[in-house]
Protein backbone atom coordinates (compact mmCIF):
# COMPACT_ATOMS: atom_id res chain seq x y z
CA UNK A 1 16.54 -11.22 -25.28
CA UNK A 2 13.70 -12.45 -23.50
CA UNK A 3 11.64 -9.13 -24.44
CA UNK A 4 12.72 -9.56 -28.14
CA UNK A 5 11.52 -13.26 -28.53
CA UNK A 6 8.13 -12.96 -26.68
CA UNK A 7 7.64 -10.28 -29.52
CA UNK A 8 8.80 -12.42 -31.99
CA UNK A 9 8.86 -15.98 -31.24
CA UNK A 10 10.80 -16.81 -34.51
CA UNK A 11 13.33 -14.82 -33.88
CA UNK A 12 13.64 -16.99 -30.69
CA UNK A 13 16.24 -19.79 -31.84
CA UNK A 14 18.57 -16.99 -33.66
CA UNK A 15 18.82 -14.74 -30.00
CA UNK A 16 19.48 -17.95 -28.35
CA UNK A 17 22.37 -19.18 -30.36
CA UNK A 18 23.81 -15.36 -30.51
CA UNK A 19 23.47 -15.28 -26.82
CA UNK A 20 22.38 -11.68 -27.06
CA UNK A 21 19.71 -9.13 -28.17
CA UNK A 22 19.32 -8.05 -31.69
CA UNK A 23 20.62 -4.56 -32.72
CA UNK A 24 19.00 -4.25 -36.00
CA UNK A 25 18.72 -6.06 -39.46
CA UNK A 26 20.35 -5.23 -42.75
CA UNK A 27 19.95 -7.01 -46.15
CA UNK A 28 21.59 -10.20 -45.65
CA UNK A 29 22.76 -10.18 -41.94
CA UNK A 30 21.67 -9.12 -38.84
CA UNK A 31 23.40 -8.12 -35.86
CA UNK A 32 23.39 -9.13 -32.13
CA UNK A 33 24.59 -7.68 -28.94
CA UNK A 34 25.80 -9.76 -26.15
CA UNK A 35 26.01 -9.44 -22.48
CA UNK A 36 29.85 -8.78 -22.78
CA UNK A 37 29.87 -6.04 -25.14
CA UNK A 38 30.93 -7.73 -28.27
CA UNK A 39 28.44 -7.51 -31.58
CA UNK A 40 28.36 -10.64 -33.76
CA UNK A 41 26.44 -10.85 -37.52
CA UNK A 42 24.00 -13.60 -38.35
CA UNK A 43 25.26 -13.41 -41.98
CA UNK A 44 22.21 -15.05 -45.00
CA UNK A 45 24.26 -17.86 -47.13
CA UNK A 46 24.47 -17.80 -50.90
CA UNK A 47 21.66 -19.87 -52.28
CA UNK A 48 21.54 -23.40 -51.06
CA UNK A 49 24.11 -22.33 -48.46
CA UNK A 50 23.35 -22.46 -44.58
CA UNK A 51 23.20 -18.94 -42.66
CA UNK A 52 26.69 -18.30 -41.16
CA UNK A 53 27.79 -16.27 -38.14
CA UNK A 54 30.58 -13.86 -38.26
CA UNK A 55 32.12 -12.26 -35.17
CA UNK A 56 32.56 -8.59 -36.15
CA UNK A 57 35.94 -6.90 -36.40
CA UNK A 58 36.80 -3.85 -33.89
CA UNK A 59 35.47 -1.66 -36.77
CA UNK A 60 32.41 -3.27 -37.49
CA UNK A 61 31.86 -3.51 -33.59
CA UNK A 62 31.81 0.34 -33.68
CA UNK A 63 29.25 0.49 -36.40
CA UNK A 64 26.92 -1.90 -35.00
CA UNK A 65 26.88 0.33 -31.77
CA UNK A 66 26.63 3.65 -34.00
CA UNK A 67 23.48 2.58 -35.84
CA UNK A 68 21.91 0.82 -32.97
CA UNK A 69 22.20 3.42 -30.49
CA UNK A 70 19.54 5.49 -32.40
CA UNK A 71 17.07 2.53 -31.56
CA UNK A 72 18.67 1.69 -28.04
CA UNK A 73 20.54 5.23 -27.27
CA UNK A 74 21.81 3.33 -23.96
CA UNK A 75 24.70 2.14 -26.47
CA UNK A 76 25.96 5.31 -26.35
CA UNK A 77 28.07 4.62 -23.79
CA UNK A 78 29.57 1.55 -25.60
CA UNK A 79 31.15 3.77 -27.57
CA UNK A 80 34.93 4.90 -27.90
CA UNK A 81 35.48 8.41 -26.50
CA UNK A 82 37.20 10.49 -28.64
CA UNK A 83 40.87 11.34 -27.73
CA UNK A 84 42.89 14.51 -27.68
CA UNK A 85 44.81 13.40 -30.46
CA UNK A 86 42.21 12.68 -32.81
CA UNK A 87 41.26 14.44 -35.51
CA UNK A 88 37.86 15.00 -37.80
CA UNK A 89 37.03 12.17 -40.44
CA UNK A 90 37.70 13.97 -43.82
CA UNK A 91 36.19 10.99 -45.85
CA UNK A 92 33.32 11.80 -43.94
CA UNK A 93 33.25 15.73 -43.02
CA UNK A 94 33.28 14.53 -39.37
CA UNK A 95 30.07 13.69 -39.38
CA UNK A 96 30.05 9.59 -39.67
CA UNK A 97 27.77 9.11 -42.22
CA UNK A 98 28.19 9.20 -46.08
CA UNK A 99 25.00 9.69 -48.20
CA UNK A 100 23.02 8.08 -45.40
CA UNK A 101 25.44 4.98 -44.62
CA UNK A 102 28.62 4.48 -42.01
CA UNK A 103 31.16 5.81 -42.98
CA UNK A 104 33.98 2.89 -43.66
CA UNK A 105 37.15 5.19 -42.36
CA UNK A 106 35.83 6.45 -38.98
CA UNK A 107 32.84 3.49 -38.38
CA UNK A 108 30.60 6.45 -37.44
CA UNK A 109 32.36 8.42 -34.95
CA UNK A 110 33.22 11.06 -37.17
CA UNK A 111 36.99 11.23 -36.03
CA UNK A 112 40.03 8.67 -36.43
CA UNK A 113 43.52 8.59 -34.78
CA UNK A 114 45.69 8.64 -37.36
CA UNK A 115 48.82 5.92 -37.38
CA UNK A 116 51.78 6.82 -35.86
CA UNK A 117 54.41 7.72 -37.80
C-alpha cells in the first residue's frame, strides 16, 4: 500500500479506506487486495452518485486473483487448487478466458466442480 501511494499520492485516500493494495482497474471499478486475502471493488456511481464499495463474491474473488496475478504472479498461490473431481470448463475450452475476458462459469481457472447430484 505504502509503495502504491508514494507512486501515486491520489490514489492514497482510496488504499487507505480499502485497507489493501490495488490489483488493477477496470472501467468503472477498481479492485483491492487486503492483508487477509479477501478482494473488494471500489465501484464509480451513476452520475451525481457517490463511488460505492462492493465486497466481491467467492467468484469474483477468484477473478480478481486470476487477472492480477499476471501483474503480481505471487497471487498465484491465492488461488484454488484444482481437485480430482473437477473437470475442464467447456464454456471456456479450459482455458479461463473467453475472447480475451474471464470467463463467468469457471472465474478463470479453466475447470469447475460440477454440483452434486
Amino acid at each position: 500500500m505504502a509503495a502504491q501511494a508514494s507512486e501515486d499520492p491520489a490514489a492514497a485516500p482510496a488504499l487507505a479506506e480499502a485497507g489493501g493494495m490495488r490489483l488493477f482497474g477496470t472501467i468503472g471499478a477498481e479492485v483491492f487486495l487486503r492483508p487477509d486475502g479477501t478482494t473488494v471493488a471500489l465501484v464509480e456511481g451513476a452520475a451525481g452518485e457517490p463511488d460505492r464499495w462492493h465486497d466481491d463474491t467467492e467468484s469474483e474473488h477468484i477473478a480478481a486473483l486470476v487477472i492480477a496475478r499476471k501483474r503480481f504472479p505471487e497471487l498465484e498461490q491465492l488461488l484454488p487448487r484444482r481437485p480430482e473431481r473437477a473437470s475442464d470448463c467447456t464454456m471456456c475450452a479450459a482455458t479461463g478466458l473467453i475472447q480475451g475476458m474471464v470467463c463467468g462459469a469457471c472465474s478463470g481457472l479453466g475447470w469447475i466442480i460440477a454440483p452434486a447430484t
